[in-house]
Protein backbone atom coordinates (compact mmCIF):
# COMPACT_ATOMS: atom_id res chain seq x y z
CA UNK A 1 -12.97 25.19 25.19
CA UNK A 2 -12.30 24.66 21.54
CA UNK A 3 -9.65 22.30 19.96
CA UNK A 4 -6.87 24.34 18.49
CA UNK A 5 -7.62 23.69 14.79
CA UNK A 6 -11.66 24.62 14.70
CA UNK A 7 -12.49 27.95 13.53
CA UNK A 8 -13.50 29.35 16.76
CA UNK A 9 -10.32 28.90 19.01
CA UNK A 10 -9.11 31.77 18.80
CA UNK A 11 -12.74 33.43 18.90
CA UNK A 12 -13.15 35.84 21.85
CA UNK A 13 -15.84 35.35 24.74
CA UNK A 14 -18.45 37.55 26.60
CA UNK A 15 -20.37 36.52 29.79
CA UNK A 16 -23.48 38.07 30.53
CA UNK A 17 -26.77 37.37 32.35
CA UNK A 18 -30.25 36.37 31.00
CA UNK A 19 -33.46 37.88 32.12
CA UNK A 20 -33.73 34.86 34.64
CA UNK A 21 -30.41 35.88 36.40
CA UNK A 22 -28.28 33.00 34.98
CA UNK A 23 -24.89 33.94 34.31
CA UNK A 24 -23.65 32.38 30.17
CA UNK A 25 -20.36 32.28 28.36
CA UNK A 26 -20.75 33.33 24.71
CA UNK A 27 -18.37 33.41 21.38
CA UNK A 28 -18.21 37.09 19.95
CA UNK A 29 -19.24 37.54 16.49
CA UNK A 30 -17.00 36.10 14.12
CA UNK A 31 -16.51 38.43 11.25
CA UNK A 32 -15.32 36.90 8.03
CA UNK A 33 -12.59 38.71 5.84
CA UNK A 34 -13.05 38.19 2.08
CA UNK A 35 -11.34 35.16 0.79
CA UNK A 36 -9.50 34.52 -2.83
CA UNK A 37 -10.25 31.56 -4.53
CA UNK A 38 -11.15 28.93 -7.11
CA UNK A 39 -14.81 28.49 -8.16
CA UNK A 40 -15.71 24.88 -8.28
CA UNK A 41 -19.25 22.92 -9.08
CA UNK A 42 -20.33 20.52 -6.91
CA UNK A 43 -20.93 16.88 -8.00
CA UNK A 44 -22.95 14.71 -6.39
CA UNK A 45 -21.07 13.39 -3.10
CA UNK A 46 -18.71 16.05 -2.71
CA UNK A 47 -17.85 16.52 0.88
CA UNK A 48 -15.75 19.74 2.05
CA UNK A 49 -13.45 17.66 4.22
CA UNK A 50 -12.75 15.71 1.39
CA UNK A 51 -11.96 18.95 -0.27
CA UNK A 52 -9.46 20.24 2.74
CA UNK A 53 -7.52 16.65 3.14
CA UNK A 54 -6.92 16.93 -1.07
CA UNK A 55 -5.84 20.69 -0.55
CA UNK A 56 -4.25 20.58 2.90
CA UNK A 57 -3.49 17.82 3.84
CA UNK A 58 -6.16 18.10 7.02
CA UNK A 59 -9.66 17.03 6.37
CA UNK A 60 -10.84 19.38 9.98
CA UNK A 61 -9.88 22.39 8.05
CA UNK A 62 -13.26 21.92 5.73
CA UNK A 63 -14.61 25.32 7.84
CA UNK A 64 -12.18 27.65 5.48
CA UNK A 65 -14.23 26.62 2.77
CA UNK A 66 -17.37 27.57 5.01
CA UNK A 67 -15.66 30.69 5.67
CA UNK A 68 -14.80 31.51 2.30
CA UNK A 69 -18.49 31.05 1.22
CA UNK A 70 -20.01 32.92 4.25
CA UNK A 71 -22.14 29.80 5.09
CA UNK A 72 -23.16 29.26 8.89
CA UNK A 73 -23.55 25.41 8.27
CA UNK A 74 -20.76 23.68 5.94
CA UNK A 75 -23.21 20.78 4.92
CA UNK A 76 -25.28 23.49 2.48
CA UNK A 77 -22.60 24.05 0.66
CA UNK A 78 -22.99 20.55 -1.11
CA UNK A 79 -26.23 20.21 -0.47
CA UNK A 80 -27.05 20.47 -4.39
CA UNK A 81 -24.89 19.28 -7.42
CA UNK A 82 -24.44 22.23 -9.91
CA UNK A 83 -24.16 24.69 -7.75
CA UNK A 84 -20.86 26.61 -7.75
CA UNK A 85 -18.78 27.69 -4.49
CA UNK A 86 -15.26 28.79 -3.85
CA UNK A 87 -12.53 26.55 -2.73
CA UNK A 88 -10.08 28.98 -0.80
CA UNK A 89 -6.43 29.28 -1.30
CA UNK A 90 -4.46 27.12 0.57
């Protein structure tokens, strides 16, 4: 369902019904185990995958940062220059 590197491969599934009688697939909740890290500021431009290829070596790895900063969507992480987030260990 997922390709093997995205951050919910692994992610289990539950199938249930909706009041209409449809049968749907859904991910579990993902819960997110405190990550270690280096603070960094973001500059104007920054971009996460940018981030991962630099630290990695594999720009689709940008969702550990996500993780790492608890945020749903990666894009508000850079959203604003001066704010500070944490760049995981690799």
């Amino acid at each position: 369902m997922f390709l093997p590197n995205s951050r919910y491969a692994k992610v289990a599934t539950v199938t249930t019904t909706t009041s209409a009688g449809a049968t749907v697939v859904a991910l579990k909740l993902r819960h997110l185990t405190p990550a270690g890290g280096q603070p960094h500021t973001v500059h104007a431009g920054d971009r996460l995958d940018l981030y991962a290829q630099a630290r990695s070596g594999d720009a689709t790895q940008f969702w550990h940062m996500a993780d790492a900063n608890t945020a749903l969507d990666s894009r508000t992480l850079v959203e604003r220059p001066g704010v500070t987030i944490t760049l995981p260990e690799t």
